[in-house]
Protein backbone atom coordinates (compact mmCIF):
# COMPACT_ATOMS: atom_id res chain seq x y z
CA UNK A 1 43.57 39.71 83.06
CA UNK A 2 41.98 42.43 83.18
CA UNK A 3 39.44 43.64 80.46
CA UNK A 4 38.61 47.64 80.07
CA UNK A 5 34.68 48.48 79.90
CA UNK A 6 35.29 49.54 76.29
CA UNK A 7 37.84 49.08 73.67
CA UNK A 8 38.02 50.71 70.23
CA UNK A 9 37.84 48.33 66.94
CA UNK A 10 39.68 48.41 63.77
CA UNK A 11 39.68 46.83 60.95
CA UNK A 12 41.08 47.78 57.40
CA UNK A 13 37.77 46.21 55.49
CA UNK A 14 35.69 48.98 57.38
CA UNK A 15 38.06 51.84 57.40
CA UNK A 16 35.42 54.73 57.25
CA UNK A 17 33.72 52.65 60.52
CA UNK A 18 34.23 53.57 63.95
CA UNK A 19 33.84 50.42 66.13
CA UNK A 20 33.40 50.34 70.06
CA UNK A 21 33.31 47.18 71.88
CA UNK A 22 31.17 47.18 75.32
CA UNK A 23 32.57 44.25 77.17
CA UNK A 24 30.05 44.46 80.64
CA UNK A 25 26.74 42.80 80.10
CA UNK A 26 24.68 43.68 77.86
CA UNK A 27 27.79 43.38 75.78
CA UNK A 28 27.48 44.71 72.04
CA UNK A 29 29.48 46.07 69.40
CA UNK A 30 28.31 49.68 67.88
CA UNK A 31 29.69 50.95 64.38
CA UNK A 32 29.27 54.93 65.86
CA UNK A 33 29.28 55.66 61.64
CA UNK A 34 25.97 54.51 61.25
CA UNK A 35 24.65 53.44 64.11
CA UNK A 36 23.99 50.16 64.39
CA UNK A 37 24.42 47.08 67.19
CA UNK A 38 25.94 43.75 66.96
CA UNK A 39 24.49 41.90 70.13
CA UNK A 40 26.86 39.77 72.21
CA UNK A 41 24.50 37.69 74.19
CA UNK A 42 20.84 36.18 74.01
CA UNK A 43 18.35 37.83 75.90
CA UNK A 44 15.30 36.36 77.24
CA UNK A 45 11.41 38.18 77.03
CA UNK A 46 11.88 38.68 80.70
CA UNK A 47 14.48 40.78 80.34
CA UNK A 48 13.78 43.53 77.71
CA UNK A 49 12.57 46.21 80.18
CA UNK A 50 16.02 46.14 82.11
CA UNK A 51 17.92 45.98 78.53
CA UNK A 52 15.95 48.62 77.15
CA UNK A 53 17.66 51.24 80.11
CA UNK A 54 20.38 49.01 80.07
CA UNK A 55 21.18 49.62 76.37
CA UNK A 56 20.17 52.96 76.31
CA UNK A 57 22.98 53.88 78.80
CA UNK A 58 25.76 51.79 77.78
CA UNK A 59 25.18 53.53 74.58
CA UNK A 60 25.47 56.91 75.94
CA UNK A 61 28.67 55.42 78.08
CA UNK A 62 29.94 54.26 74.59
CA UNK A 63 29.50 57.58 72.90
CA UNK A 64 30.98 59.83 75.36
CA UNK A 65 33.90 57.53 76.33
CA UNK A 66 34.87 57.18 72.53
CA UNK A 67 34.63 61.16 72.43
CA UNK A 68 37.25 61.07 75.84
CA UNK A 69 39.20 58.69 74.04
CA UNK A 70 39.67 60.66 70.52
CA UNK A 71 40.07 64.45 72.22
CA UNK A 72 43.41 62.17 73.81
CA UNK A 73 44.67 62.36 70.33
CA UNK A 74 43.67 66.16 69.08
CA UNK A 75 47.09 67.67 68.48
CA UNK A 76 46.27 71.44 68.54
């Protein structure tokens, strides 16, 4: 199977929440409401320079495809 870069989460316990999961290493969940990371993986010292650029861009990635994603659904 399969598996998209990103998907979009739901759940009805978080409805005001807007979840995006990044399934490529480094693989994370981001709540775009507020901001914040759940980490998928372990990371060792050695590799926080590369995950720093790493994380910066999947976040960007993140961002702008869940912005692709929702104009999709803009009825005007």
């Amino acid at each position: 199977m399969k598996v998209p870069k990103f998907l979009l989460g739901d759940n009805s316990e978080f409805q005001d929440h807007i979840f995006v999961v990044h399934t490529e290493f480094p693989r994370f969940i981001i709540d775009l409401t507020i901001d914040e990371i759940e980490w998928l993986e372990e990371f060792d010292r050695q590799d926080e320079d590369e995950l720093a650029t790493e994380t910066e861009n999947a976040i960007k990635e993140a961002t702008a495809w869940y912005d692709e994603e929702i104009k999709k659904y803009d009825v005007d």
